[in-house]
C-alpha atoms as a PDB file:
ATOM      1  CA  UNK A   1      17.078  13.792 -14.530  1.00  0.00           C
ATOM      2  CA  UNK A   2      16.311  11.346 -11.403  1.00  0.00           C
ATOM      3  CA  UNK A   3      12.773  10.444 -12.810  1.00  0.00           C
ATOM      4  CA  UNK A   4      10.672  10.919  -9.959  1.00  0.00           C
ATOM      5  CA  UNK A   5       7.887   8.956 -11.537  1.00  0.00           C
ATOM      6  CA  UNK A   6      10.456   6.237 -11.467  1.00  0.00           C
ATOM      7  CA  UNK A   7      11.706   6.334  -8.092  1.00  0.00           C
ATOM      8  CA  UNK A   8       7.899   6.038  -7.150  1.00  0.00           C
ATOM      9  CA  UNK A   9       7.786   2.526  -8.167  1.00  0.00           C
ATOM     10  CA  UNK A  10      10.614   1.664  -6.760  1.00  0.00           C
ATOM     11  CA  UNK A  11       9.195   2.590  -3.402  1.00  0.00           C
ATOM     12  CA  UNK A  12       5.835   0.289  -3.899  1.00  0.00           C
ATOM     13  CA  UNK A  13       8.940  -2.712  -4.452  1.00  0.00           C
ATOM     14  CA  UNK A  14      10.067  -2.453  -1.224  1.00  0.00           C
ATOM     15  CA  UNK A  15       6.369  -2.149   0.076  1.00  0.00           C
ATOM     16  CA  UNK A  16       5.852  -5.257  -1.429  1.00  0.00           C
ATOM     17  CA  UNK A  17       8.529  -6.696  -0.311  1.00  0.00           C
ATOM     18  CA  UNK A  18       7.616  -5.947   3.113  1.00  0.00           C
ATOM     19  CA  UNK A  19       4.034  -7.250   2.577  1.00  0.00           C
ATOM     20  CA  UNK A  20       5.792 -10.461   1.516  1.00  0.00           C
ATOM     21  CA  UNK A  21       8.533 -10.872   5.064  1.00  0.00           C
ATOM     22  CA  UNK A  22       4.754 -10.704   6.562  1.00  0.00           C
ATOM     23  CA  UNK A  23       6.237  -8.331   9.354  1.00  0.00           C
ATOM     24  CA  UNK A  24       2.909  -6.078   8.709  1.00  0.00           C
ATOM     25  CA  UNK A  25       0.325  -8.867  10.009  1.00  0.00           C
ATOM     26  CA  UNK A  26       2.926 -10.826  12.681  1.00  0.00           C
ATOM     27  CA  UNK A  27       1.290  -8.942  15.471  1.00  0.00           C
ATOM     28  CA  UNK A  28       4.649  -7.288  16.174  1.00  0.00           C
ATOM     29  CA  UNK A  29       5.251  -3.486  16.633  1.00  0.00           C
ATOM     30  CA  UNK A  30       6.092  -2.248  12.993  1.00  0.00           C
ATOM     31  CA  UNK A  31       9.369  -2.104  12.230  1.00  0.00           C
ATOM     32  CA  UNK A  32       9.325   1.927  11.400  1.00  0.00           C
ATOM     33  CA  UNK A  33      12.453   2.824  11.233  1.00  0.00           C
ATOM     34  CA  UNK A  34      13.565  -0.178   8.735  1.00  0.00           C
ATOM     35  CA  UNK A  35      11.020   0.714   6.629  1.00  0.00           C
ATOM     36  CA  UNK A  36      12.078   4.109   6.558  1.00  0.00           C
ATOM     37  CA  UNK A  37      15.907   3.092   5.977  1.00  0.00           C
ATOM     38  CA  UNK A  38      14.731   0.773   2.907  1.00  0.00           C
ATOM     39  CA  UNK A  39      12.081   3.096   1.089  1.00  0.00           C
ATOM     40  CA  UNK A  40      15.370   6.033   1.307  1.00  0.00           C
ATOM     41  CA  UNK A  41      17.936   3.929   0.005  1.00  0.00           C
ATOM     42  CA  UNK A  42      15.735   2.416  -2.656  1.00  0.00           C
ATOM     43  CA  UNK A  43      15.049   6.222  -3.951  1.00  0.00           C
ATOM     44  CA  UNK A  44      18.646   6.488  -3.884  1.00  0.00           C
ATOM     45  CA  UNK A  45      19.846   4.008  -6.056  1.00  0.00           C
ATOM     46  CA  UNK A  46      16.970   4.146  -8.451  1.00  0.00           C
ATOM     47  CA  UNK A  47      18.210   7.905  -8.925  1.00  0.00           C
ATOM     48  CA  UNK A  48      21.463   7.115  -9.006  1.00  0.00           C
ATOM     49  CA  UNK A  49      21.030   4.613 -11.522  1.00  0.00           C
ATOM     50  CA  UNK A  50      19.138   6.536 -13.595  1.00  0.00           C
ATOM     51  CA  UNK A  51      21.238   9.528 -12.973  1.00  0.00           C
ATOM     52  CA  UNK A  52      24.563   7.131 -14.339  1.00  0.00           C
ATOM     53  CA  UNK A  53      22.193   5.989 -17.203  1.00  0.00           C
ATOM     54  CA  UNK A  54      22.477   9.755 -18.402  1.00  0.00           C
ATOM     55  CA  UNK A  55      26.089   9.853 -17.854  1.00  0.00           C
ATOM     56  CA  UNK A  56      26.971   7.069 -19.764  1.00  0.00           C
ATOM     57  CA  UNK A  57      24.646   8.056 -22.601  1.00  0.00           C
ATOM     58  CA  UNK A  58      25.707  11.107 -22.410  1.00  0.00           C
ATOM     59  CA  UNK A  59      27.514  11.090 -26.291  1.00  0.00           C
ATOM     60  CA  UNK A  60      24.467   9.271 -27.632  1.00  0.00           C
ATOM     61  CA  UNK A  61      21.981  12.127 -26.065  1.00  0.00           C
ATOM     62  CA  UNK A  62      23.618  14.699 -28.428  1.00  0.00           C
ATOM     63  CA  UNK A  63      22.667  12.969 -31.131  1.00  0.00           C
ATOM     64  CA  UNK A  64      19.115  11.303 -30.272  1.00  0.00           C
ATOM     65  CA  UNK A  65      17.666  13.371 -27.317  1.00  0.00           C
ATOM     66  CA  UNK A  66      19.836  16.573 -27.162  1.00  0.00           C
ATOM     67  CA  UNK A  67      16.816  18.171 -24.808  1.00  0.00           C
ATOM     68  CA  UNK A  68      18.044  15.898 -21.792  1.00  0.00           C
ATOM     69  CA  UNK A  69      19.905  17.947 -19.327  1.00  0.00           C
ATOM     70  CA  UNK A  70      23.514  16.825 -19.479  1.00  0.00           C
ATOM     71  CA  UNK A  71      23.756  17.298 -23.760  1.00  0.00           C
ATOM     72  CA  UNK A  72      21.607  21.010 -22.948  1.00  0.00           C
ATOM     73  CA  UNK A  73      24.209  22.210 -20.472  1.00  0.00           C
ATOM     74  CA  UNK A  74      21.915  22.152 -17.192  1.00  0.00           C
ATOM     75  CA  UNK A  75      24.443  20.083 -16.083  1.00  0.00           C
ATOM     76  CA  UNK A  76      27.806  18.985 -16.627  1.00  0.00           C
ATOM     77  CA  UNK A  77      29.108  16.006 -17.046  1.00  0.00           C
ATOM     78  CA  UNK A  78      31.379  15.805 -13.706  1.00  0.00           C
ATOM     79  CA  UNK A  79      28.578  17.159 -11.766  1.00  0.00           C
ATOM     80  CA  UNK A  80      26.113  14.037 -13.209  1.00  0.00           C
ATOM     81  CA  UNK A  81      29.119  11.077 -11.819  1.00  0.00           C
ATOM     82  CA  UNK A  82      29.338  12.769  -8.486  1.00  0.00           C
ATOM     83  CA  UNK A  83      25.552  13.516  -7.983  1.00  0.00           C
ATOM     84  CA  UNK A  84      24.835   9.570  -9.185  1.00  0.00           C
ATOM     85  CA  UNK A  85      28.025   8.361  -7.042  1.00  0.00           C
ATOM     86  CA  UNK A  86      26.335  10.051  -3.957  1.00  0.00           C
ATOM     87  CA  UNK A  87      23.040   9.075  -4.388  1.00  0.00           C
ATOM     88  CA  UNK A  88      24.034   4.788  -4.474  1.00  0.00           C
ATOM     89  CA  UNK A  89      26.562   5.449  -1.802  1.00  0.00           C
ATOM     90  CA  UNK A  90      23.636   7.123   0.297  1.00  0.00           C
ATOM     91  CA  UNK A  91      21.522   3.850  -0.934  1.00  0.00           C
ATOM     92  CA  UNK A  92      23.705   1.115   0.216  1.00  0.00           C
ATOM     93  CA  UNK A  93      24.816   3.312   3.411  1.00  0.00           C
ATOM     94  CA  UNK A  94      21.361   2.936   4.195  1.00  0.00           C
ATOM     95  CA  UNK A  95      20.373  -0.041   3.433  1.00  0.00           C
ATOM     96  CA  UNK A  96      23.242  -1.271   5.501  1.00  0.00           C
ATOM     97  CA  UNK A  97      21.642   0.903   8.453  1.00  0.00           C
ATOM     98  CA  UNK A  98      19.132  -1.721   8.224  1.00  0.00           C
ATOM     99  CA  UNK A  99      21.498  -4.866   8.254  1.00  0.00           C
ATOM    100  CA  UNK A 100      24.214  -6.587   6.448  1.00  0.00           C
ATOM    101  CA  UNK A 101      21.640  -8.438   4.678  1.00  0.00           C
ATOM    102  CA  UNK A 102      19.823  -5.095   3.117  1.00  0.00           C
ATOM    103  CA  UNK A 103      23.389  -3.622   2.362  1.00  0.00           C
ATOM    104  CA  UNK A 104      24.355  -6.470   0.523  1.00  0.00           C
ATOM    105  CA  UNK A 105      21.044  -6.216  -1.567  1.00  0.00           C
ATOM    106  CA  UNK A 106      21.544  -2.585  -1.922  1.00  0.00           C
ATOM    107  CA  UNK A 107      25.093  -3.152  -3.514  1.00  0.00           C
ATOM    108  CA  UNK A 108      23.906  -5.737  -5.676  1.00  0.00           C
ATOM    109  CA  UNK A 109      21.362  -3.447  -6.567  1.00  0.00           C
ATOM    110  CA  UNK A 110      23.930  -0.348  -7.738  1.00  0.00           C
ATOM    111  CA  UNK A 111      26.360  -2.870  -9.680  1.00  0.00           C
ATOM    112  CA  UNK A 112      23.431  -4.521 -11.384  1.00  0.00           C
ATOM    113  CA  UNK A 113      22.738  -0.780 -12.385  1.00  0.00           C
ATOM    114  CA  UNK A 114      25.892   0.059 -13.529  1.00  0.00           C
ATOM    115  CA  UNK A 115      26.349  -2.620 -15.113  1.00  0.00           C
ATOM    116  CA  UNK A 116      23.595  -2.345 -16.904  1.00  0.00           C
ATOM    117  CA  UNK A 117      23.957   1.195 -17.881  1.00  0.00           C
ATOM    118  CA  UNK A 118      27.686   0.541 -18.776  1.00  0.00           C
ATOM    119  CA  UNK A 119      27.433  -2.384 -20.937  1.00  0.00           C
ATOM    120  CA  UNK A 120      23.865  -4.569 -20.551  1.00  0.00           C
ATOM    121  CA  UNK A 121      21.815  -2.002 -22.314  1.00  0.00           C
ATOM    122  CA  UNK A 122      24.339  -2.592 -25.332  1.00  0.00           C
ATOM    123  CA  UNK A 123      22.721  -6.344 -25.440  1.00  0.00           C
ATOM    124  CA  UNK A 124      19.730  -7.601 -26.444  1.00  0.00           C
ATOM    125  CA  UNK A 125      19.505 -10.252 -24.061  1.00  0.00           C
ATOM    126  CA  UNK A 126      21.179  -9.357 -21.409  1.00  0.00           C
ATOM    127  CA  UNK A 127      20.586  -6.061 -21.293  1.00  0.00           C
ATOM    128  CA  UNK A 128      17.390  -6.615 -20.501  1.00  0.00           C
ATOM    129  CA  UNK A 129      17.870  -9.889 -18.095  1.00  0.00           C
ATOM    130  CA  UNK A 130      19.921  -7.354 -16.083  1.00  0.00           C
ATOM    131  CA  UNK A 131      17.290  -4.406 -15.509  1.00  0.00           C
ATOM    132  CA  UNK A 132      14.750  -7.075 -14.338  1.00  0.00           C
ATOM    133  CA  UNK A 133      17.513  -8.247 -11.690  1.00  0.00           C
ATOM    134  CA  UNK A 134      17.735  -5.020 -10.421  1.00  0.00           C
ATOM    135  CA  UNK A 135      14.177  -5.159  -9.765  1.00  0.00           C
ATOM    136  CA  UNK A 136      14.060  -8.637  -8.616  1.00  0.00           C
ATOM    137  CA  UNK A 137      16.712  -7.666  -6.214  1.00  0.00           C
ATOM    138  CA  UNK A 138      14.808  -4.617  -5.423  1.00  0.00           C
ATOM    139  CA  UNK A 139      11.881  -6.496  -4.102  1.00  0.00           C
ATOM    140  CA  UNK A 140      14.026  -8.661  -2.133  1.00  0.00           C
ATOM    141  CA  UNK A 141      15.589  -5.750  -0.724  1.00  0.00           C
ATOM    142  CA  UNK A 142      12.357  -5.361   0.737  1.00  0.00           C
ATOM    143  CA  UNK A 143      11.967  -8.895   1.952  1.00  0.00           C
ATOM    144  CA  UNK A 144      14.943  -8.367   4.051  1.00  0.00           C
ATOM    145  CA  UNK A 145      13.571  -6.618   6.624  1.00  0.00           C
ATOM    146  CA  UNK A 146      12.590  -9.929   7.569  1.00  0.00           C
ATOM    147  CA  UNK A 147      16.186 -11.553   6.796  1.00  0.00           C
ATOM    148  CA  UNK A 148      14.883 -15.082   7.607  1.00  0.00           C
ATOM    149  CA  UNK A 149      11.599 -14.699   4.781  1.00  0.00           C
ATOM    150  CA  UNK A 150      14.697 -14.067   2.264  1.00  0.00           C
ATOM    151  CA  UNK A 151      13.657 -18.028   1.709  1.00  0.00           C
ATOM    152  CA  UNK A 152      11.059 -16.945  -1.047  1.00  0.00           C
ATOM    153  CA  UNK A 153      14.086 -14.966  -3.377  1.00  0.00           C
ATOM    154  CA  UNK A 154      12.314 -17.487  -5.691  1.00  0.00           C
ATOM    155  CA  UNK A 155       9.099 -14.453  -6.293  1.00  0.00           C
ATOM    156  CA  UNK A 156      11.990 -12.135  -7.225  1.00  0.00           C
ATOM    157  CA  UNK A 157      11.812 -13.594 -10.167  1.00  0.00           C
ATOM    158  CA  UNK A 158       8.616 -12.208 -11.478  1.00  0.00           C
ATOM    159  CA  UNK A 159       9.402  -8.647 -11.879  1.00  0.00           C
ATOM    160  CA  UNK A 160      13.076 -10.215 -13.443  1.00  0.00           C
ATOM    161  CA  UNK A 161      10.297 -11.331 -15.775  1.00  0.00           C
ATOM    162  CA  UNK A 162       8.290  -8.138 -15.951  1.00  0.00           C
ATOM    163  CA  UNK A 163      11.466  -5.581 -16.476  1.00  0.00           C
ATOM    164  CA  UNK A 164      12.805  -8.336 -18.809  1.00  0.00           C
ATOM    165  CA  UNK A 165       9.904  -8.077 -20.869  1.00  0.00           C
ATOM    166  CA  UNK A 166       9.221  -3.752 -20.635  1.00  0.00           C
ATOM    167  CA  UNK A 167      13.045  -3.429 -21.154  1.00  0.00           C
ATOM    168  CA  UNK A 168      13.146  -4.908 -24.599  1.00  0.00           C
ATOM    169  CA  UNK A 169      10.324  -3.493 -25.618  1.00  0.00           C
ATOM    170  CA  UNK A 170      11.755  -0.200 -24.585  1.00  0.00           C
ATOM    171  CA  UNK A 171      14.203  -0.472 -27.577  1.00  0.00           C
ATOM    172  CA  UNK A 172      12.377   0.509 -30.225  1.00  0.00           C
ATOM    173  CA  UNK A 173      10.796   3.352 -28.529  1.00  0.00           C
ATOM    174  CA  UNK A 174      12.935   5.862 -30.711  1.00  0.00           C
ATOM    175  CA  UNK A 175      13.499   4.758 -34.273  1.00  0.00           C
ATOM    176  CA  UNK A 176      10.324   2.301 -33.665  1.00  0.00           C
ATOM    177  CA  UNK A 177      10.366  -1.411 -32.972  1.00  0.00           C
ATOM    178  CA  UNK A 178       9.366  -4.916 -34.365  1.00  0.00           C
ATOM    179  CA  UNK A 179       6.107  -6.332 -33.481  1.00  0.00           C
ATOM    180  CA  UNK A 180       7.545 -10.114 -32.562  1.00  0.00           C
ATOM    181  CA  UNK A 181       9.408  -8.099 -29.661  1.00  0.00           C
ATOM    182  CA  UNK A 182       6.175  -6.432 -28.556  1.00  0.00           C
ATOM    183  CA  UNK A 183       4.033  -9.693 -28.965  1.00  0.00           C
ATOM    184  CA  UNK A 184       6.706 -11.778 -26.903  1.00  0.00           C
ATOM    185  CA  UNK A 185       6.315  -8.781 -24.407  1.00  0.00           C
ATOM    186  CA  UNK A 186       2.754  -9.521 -24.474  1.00  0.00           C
ATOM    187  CA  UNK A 187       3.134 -13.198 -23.713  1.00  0.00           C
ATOM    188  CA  UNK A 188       5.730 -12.157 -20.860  1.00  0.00           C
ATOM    189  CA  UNK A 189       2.813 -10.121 -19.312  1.00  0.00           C
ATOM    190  CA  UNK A 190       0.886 -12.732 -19.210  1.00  0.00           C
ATOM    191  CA  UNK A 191       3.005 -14.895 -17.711  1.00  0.00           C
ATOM    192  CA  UNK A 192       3.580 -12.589 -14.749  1.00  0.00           C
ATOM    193  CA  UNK A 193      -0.067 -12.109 -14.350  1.00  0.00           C
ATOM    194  CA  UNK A 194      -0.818 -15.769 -14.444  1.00  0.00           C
ATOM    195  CA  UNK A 195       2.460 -16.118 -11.470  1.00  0.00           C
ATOM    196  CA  UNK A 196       0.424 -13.646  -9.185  1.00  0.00           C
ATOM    197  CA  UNK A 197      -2.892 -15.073  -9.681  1.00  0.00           C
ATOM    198  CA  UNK A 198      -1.952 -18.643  -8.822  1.00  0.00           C
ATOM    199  CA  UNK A 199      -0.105 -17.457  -5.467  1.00  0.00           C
ATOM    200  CA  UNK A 200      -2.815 -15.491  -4.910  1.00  0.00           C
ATOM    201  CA  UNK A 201      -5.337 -18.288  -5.332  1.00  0.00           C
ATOM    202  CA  UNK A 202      -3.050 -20.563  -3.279  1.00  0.00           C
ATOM    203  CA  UNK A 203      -3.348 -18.251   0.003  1.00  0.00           C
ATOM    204  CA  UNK A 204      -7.015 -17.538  -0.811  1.00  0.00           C
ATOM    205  CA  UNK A 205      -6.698 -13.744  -1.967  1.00  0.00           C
ATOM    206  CA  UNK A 206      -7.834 -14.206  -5.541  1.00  0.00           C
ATOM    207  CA  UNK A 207     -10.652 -11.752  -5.715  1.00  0.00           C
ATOM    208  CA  UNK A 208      -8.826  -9.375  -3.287  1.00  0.00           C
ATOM    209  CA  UNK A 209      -5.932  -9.272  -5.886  1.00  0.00           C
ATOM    210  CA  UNK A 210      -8.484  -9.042  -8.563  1.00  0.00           C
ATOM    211  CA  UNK A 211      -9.164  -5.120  -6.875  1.00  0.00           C
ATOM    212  CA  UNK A 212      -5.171  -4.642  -8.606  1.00  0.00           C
ATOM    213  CA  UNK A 213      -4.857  -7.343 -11.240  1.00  0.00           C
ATOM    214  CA  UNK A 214      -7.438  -6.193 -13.065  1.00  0.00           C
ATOM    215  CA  UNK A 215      -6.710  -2.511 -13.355  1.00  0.00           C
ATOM    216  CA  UNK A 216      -3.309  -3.839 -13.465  1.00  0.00           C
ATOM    217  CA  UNK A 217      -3.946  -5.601 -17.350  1.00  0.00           C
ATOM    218  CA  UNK A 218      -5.925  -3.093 -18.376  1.00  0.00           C
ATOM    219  CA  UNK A 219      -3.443  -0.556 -17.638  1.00  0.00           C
ATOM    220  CA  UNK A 220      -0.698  -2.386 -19.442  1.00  0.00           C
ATOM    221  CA  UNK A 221      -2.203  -4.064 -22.059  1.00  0.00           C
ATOM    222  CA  UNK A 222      -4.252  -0.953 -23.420  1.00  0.00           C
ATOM    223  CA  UNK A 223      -0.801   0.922 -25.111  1.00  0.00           C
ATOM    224  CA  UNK A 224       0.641  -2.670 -25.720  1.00  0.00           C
ATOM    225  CA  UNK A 225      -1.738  -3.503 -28.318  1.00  0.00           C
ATOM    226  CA  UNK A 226      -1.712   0.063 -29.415  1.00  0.00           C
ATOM    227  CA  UNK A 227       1.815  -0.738 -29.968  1.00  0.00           C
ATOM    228  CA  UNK A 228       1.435  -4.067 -31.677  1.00  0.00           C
ATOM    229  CA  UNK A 229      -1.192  -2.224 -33.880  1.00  0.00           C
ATOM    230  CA  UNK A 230       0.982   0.486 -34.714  1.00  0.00           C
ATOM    231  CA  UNK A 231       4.753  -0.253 -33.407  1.00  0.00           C
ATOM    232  CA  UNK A 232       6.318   3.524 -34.293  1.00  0.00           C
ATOM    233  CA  UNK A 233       8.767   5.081 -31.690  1.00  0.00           C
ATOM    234  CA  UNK A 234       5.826   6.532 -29.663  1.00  0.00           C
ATOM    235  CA  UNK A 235       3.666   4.049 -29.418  1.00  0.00           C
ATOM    236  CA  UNK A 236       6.288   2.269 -27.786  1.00  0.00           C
ATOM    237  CA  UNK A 237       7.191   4.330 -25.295  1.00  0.00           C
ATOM    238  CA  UNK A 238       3.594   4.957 -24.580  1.00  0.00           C
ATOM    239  CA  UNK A 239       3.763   1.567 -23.837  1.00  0.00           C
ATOM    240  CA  UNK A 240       6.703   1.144 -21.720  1.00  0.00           C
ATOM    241  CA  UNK A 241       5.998   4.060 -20.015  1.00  0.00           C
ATOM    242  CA  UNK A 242       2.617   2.333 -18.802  1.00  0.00           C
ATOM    243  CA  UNK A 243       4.455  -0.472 -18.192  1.00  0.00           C
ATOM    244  CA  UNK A 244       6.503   1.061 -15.512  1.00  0.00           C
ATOM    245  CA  UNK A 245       4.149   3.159 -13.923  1.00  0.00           C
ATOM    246  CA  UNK A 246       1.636  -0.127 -13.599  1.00  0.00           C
ATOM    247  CA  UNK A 247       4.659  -1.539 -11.048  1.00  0.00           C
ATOM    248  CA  UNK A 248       2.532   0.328  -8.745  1.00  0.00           C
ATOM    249  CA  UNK A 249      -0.771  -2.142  -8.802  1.00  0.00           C
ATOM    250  CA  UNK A 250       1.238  -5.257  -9.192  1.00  0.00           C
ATOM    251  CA  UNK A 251       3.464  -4.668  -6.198  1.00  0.00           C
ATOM    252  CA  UNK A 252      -0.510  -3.690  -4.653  1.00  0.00           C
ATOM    253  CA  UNK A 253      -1.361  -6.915  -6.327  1.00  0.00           C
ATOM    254  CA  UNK A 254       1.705  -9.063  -4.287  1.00  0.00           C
ATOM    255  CA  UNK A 255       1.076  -7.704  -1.347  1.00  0.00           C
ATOM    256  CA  UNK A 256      -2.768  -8.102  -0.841  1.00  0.00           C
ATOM    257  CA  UNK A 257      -1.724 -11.283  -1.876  1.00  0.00           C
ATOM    258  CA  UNK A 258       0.481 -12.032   1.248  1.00  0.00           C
ATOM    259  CA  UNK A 259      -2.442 -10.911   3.322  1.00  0.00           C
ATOM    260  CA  UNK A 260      -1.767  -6.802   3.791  1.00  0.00           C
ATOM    261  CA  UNK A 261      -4.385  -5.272   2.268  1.00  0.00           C
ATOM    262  CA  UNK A 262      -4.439  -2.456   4.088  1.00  0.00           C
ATOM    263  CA  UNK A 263      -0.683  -1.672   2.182  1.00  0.00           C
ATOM    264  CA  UNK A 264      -1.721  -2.600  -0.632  1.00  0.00           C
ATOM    265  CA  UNK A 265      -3.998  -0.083  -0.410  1.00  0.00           C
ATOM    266  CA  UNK A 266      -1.315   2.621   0.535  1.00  0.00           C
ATOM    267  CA  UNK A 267       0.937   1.044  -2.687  1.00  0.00           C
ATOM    268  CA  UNK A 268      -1.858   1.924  -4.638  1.00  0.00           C
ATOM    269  CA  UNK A 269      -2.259   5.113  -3.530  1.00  0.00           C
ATOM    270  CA  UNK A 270       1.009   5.977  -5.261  1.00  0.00           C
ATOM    271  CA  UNK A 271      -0.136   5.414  -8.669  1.00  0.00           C
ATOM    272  CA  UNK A 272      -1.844   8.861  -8.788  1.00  0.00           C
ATOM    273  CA  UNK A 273       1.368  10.548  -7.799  1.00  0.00           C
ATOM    274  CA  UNK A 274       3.550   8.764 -10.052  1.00  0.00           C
ATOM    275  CA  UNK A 275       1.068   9.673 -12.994  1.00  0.00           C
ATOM    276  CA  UNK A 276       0.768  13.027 -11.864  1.00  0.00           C
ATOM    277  CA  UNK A 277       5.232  13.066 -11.733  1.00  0.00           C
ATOM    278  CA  UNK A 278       5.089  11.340 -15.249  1.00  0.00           C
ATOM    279  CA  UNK A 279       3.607  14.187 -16.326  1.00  0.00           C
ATOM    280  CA  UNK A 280       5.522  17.043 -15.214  1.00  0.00           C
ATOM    281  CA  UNK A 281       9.213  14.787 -15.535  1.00  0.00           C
ATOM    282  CA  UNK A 282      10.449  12.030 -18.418  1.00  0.00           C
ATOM    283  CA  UNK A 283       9.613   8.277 -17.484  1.00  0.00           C
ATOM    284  CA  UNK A 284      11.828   6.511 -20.001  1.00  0.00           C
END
């Protein structure tokens, strides 16, 4: 129900977002326990999120995907709201543990989510403009375990872009989609690709990000065009279920980027877990 293959890439955010606040390679003691606090509470509200995200569809299910575990009976209803209500209040709590700052972020985080799951999902554009905030403010979430680095919120808005883009395309991936959504997804990829090379290039870490960029497009890309070629129900979500798994080597990507190569390395590393999770749990 809490998509572990999910929560996986939420992690590798807040790794990049740590890469980013440049507390890894300040010649400072790292900050263990913050990173600790922020990697928790991120797992927390990505599961709560998606755990509201079945409650709310929870009429819908019986109809379209009666296998998911509140319309089967594994669990109830009531037992879904508390077991997502727990898991953000556990994420901001946190978060907060950290500072204000990161319990602000973690709040804006679980409205974003509900909000989505409530009533942005219902909208084509907004729907999803507000999944890609929540991981926009994901990654900042990250950043703030250097509160004063906050100052580049402006990179936050590359995975807006990214989600934005995986998000609509995730539409059609049950009654099949329209190829102008999956070619505009396309051109949205590209865009965020072209964003990390050129920061990349600007600190002088293009062919170290070309180790996760590369893998990174190819990854993507491959079921996209797949997609484009072919745009039934699961081609699609063969494609957006790359799409969120790849997270994963472009948060690898940002933060070899910002000169931490060595977590980029560990980010990375989570890619073969969160395929392994895909497999044995649903990703979209």
């Amino acid at each position: 129900m809490m998509r572990p293959a999910n929560i996986v890439t939420s992690v590798a955010d807040i790794l990049a977002g740590i890469a980013i606040s440049g507390v890894l390679s300040s010649g400072a003691s790292i900050p263990w326990l913050s990173i600790v606090l922020l990697v928790t509470s991120t797992a927390c509200l990505y599961g709560g999120g998606i755990v509201f995200n079945d409650v709310f569809d929870a009429d819908l299910d019986k109809v379209e995907r009666p296998e998911r575990v509140i319309p089967s009976g594994i669990i109830s209803l009531q037992h879904a709201t508390i077991l997502g209500s727990i898991l953000l209040f556990c994420g901001i709590a946190l978060a907060a543990l950290n500072s204000l700052t990161s319990g602000l972020l973690a709040l804006l985080v679980a409205v974003f989510a509900l909000l989505y799951n409530k009533i942005g999902k219902h909208h084509s554009f907004f729907g999803p403009l507000n999944m890609g905030l929540c991981r926009g403010f994901n990654l900042l979430l990250g950043l703030s375990i250097v509160p004063e680095m906050l100052t580049n919120h402006y990179l936050a808005i590359i995975p807006v872009i990214y989600i934005f883009s995986i998000t609509m395309t995730s539409r059609g991936e049950v009654h099949g989609g329209s190829t102008k959504n999956l070619y505009l997804a396309a051109f949205l990829y590209a865009t965020v690709i072209c964003a990390i090379a050129y920061f990349a290039f600007v600190n002088e870490r293009l062919l170290l990000s070309l180790l996760f960029l590369v893998p990174f497009v190819v990854m993507i890309f491959r079921p996209l065009l797949k997609a484009i070629k072919e745009p039934v129900g699961k081609n699609i979500g063969g494609a957006v279920k790359a799409g969120v798994i790849s997270l994963i080597l472009m948060d690898a990507a940002w933060a070899v980027t910002f000169d931490a190569l060595g977590l980029a390395f560990i980010i990375a590393a989570l890619l073969p877990l969160s395929l392994w999770l895909s497999k044995l749990f649903a990703v979209t």
